[in-house]
N, C-alpha and C. Protein backbone atom coordinates (compact mmCIF):
# COMPACT_ATOMS: atom_id res chain seq x y z
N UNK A 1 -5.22 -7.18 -2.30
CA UNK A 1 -5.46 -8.33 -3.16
C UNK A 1 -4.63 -9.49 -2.63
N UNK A 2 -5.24 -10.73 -2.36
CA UNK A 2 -4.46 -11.90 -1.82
C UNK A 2 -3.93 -12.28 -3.27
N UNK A 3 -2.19 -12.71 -3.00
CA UNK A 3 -1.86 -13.21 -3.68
C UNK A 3 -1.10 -14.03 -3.18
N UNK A 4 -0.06 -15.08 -3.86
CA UNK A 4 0.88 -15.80 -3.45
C UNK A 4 1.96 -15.76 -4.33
N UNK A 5 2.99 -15.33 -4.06
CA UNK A 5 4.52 -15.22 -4.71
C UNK A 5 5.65 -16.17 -4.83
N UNK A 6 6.12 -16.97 -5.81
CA UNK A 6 6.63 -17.71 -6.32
C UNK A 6 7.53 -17.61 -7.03
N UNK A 7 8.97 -17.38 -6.58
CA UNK A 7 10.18 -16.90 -7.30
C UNK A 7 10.23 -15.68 -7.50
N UNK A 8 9.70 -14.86 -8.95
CA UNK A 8 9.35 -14.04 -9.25
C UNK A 8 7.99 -14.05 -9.75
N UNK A 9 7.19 -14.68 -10.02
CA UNK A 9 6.06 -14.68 -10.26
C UNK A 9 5.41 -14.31 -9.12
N UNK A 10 4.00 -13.50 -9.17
CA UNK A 10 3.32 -13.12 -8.25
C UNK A 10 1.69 -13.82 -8.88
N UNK A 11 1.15 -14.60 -8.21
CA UNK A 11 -0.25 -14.99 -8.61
C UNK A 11 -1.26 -14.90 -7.92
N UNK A 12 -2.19 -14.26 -8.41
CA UNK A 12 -3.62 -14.21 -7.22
C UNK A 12 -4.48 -15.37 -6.74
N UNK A 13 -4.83 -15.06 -5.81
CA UNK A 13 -5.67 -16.74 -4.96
C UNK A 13 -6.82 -16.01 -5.32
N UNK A 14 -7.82 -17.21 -6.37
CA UNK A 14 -8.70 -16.97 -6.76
C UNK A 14 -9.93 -16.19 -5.50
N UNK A 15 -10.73 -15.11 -6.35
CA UNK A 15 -11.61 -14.98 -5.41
C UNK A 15 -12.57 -13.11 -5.48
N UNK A 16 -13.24 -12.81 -5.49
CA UNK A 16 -14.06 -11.68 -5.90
C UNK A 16 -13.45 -10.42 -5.43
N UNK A 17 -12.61 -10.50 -4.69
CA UNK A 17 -11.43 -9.19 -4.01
C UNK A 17 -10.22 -9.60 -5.06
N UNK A 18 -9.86 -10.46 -5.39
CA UNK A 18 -8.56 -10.38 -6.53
C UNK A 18 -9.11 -9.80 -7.41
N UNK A 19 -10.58 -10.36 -7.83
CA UNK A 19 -10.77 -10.07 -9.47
C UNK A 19 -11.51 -8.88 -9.63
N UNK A 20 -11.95 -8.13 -8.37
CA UNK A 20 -12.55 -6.91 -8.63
C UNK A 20 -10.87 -6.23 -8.86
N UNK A 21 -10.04 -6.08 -8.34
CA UNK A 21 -9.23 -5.65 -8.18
C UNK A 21 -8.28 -5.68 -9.20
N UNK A 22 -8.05 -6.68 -9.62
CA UNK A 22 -7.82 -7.30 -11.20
C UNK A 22 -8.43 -6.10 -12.12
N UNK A 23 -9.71 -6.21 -12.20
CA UNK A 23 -10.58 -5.81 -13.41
C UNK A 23 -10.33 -4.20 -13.43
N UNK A 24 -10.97 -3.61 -11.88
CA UNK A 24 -10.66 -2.20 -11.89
C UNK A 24 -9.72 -1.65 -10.95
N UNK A 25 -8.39 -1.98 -11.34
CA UNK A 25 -7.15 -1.70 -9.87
C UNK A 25 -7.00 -0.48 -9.42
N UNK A 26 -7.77 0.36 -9.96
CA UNK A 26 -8.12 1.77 -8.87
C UNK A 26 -8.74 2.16 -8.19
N UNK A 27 -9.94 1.05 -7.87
CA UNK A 27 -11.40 1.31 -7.43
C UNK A 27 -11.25 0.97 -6.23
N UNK A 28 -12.14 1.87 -5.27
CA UNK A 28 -12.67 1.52 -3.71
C UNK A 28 -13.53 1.24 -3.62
N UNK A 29 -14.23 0.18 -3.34
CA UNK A 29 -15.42 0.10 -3.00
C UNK A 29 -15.87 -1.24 -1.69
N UNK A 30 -17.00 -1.38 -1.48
CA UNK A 30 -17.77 -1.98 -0.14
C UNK A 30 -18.92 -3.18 -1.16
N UNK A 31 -18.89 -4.44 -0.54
CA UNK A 31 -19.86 -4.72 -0.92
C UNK A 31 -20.80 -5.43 0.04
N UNK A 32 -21.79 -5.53 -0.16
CA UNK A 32 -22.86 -6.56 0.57
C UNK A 32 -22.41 -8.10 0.90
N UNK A 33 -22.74 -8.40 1.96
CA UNK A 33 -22.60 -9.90 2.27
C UNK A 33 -24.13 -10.21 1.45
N UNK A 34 -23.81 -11.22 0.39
CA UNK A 34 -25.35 -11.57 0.10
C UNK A 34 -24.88 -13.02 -1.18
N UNK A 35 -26.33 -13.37 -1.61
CA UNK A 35 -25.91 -14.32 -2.18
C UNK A 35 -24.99 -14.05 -3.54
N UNK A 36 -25.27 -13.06 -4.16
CA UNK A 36 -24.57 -12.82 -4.92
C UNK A 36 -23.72 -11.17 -5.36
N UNK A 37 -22.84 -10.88 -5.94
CA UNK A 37 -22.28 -9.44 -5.72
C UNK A 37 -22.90 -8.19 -6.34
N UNK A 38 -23.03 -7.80 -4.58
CA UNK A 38 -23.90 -6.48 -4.77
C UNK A 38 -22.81 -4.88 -4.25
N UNK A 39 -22.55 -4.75 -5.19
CA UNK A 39 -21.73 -3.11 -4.75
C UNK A 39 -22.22 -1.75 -3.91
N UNK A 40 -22.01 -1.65 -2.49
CA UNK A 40 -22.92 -0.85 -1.20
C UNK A 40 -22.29 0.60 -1.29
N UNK A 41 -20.63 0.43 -2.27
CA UNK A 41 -20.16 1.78 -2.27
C UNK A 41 -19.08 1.52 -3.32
N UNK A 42 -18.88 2.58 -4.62
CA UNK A 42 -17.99 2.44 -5.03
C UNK A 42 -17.20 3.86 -5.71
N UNK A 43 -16.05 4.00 -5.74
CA UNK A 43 -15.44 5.23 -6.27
C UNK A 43 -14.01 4.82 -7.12
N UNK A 44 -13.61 5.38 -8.04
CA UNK A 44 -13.17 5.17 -8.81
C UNK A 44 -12.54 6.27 -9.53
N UNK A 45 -11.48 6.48 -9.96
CA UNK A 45 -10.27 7.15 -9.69
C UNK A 45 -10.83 8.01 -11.45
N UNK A 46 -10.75 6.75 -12.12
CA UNK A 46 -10.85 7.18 -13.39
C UNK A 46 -12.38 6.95 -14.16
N UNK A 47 -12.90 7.37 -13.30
CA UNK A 47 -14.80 7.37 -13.31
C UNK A 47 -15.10 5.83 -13.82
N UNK A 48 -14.44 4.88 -14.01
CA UNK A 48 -14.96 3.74 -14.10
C UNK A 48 -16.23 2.93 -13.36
N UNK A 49 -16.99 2.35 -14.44
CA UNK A 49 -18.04 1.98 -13.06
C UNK A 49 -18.08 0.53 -12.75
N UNK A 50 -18.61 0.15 -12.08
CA UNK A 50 -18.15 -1.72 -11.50
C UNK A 50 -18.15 -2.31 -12.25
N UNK A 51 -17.44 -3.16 -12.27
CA UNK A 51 -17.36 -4.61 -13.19
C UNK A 51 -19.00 -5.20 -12.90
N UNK A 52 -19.91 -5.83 -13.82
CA UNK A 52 -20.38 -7.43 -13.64
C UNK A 52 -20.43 -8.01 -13.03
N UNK A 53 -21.92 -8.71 -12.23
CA UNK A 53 -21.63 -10.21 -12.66
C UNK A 53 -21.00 -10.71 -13.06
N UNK A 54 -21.00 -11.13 -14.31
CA UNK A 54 -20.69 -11.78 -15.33
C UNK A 54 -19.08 -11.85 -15.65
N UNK A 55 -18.73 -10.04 -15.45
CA UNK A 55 -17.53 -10.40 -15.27
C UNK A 55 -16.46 -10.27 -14.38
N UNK A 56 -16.78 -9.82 -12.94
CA UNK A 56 -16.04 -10.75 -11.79
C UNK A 56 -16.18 -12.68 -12.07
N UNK A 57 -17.21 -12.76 -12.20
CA UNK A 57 -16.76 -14.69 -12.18
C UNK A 57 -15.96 -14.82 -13.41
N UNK A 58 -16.10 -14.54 -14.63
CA UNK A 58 -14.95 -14.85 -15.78
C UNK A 58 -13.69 -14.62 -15.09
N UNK A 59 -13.27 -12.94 -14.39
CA UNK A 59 -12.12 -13.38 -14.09
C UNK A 59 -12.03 -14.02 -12.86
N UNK A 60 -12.76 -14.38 -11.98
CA UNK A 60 -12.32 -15.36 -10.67
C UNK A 60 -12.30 -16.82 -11.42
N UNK A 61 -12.51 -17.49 -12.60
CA UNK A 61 -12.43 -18.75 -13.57
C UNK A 61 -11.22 -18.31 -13.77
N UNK A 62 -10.75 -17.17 -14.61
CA UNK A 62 -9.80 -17.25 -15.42
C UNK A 62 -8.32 -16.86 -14.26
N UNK A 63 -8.58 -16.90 -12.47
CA UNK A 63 -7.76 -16.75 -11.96
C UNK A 63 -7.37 -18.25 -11.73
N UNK A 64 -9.01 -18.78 -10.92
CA UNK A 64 -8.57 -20.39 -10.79
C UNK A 64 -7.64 -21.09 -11.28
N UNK A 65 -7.85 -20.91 -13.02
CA UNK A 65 -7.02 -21.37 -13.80
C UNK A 65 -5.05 -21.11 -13.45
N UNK A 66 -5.12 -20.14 -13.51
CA UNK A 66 -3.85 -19.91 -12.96
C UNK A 66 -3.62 -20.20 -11.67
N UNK A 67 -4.18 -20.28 -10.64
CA UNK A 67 -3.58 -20.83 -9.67
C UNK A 67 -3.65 -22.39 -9.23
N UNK A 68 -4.68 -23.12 -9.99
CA UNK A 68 -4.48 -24.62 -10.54
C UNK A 68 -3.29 -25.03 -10.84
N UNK A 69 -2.59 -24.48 -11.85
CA UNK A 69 -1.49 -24.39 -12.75
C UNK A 69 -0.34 -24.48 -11.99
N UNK A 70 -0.43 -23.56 -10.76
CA UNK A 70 0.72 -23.53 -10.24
C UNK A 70 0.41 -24.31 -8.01
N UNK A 71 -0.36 -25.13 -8.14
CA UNK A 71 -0.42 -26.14 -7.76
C UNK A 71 0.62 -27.16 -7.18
N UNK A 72 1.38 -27.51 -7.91
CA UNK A 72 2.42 -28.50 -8.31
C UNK A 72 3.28 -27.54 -7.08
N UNK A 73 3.28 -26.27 -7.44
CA UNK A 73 4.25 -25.13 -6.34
C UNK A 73 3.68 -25.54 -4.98
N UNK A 74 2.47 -25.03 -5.34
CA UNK A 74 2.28 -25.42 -3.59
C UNK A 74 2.69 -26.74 -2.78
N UNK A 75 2.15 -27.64 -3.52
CA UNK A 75 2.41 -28.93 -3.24
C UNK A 75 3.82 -29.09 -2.57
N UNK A 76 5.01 -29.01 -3.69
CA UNK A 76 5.92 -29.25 -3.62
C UNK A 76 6.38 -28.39 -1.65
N UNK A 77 5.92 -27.19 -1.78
CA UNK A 77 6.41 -26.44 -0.61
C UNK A 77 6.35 -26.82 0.72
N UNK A 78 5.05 -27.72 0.50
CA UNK A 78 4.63 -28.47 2.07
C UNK A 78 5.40 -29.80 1.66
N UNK A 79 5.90 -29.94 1.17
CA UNK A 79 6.47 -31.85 1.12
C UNK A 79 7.78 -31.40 1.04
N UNK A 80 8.34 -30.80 0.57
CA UNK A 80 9.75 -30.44 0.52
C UNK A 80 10.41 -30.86 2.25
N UNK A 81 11.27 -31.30 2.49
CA UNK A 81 11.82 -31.43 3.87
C UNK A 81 12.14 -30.24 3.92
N UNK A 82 12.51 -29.37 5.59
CA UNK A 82 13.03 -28.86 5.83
C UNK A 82 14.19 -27.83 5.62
N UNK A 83 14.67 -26.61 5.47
CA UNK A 83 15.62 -25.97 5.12
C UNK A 83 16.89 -26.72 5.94
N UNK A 84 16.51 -26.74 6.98
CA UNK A 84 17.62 -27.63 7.87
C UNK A 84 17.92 -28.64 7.67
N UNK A 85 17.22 -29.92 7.34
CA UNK A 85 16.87 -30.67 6.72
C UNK A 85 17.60 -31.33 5.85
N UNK A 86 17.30 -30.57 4.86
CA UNK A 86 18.15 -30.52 3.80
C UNK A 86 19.77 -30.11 3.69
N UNK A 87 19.79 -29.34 4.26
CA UNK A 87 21.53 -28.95 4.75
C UNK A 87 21.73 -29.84 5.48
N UNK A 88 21.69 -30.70 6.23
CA UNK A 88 22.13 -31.79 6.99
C UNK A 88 21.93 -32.52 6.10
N UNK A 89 21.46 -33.00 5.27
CA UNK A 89 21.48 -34.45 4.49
C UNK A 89 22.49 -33.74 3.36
N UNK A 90 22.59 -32.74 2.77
CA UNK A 90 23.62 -31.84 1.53
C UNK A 90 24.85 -32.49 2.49
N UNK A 91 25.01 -31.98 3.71
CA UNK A 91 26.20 -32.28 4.35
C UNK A 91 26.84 -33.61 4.50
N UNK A 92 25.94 -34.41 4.75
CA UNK A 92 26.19 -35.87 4.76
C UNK A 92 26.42 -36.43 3.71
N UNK A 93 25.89 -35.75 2.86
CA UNK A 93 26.34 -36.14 1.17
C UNK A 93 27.85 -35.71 0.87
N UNK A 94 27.83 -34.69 0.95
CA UNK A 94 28.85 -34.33 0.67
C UNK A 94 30.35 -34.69 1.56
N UNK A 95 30.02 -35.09 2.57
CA UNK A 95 31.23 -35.64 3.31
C UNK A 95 31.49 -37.09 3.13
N UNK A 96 30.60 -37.66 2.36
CA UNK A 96 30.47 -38.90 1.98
C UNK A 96 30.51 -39.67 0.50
N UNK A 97 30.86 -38.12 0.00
CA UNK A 97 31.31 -38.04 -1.49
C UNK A 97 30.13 -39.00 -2.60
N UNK A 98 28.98 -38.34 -1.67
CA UNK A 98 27.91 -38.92 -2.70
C UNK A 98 26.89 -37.87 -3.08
N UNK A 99 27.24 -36.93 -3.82
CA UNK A 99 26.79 -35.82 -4.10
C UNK A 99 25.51 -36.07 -5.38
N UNK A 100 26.07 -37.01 -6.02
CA UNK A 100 25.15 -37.15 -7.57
C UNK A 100 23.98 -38.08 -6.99
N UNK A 101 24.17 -38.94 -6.09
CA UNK A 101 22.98 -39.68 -5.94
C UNK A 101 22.26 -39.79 -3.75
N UNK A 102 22.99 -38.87 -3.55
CA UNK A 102 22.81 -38.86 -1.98
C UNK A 102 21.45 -38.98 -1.65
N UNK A 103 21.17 -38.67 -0.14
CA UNK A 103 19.95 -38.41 0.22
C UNK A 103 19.09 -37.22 -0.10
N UNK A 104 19.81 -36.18 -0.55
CA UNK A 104 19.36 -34.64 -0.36
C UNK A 104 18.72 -35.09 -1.74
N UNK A 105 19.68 -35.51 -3.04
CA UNK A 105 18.92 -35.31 -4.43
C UNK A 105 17.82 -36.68 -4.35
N UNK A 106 17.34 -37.33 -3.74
CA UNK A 106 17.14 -38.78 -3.77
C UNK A 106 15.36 -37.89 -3.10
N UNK A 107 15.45 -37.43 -2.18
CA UNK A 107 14.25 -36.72 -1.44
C UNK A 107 14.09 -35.32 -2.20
N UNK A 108 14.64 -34.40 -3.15
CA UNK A 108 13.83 -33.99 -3.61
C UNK A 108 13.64 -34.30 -5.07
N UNK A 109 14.26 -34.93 -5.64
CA UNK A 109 13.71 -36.11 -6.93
C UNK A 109 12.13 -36.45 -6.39
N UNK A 110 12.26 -36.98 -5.45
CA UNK A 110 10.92 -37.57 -4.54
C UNK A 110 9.39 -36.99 -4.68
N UNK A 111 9.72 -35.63 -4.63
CA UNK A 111 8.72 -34.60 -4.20
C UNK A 111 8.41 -34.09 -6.14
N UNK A 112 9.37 -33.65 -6.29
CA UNK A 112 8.96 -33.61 -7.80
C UNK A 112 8.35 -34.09 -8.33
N UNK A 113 8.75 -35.84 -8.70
CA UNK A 113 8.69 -36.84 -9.11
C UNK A 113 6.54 -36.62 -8.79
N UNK A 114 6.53 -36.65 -7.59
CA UNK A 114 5.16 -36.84 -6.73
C UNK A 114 4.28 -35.69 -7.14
N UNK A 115 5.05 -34.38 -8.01
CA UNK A 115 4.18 -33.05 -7.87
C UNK A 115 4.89 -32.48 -9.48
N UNK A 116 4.94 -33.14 -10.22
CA UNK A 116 5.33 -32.90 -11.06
C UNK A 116 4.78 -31.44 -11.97
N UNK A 117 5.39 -30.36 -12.27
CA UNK A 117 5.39 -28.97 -12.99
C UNK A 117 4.47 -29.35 -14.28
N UNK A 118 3.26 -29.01 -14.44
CA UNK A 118 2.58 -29.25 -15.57
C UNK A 118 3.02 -28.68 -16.82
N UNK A 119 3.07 -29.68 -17.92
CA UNK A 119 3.71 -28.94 -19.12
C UNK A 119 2.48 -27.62 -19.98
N UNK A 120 3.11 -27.70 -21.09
CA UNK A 120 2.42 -26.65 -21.90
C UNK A 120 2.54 -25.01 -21.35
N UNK A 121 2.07 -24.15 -21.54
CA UNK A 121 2.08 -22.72 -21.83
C UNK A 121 1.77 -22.42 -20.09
N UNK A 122 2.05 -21.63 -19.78
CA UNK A 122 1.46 -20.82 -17.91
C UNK A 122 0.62 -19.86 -18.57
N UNK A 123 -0.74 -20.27 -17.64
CA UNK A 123 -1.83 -19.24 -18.21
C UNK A 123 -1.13 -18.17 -17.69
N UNK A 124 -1.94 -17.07 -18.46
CA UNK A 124 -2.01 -15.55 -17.85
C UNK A 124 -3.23 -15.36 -17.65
């Protein structure tokens, strides 16, 4: 299952291999390249039988949603300067006794500011 990990949070990248996997996390199965999902082989631990239509896309919607949400993460990860980067400008700050308003907090104020953490509840 593709996912992407974020602190401690672990979130799936939307998509018909998360959410089969999601729906029935014991199941093996094969499917057809076709226009829409067709199951060519499936087995299943606890005799379960395939998810839906209907409901693989609810949960590949209801993954989107969550990985929309956390967006702002990604964002931030590619704009963020450098690990090095940043320790060289921390350093310059700090030898320059400008710790509260230096370059280091000034550039990632920046990125925040630009990718701001959406309020309200984190889907599940």
């Amino acid at each position: 299952m593709a996912t992407r990990r974020f602190h401690d949070i672990e979130y799936p990248i939307p998509g018909v291999d998360t959410a089969i996997k999601s729906l029935r996390p014991n199941a093996r199965y094969a499917l057809k390249a076709s226009g829409g999902i067709e199951f060519t082989g499936w087995e299943c631990d606890d005799g379960t039988e395939p998810p839906t239509q209907e409901e693989i896309e609810e949960e590949v919607r209801r993954e989107q949603v969550i990985y929309d949400y956390y967006g702002y993460e990604r964002q931030r990860h590619y704009n963020f300067p450098s690990g090095e980067d940043q320790l060289d400008m921390l350093y310059h700050d700090i030898k320059n006794g400008n710790i509260e308003n230096g370059s280091w907090i000034k550039a990632i104020d920046q990125v925040k500011e630009a990718f701001p953490k959406p309020e309200g509840p984190v889907p599940h």
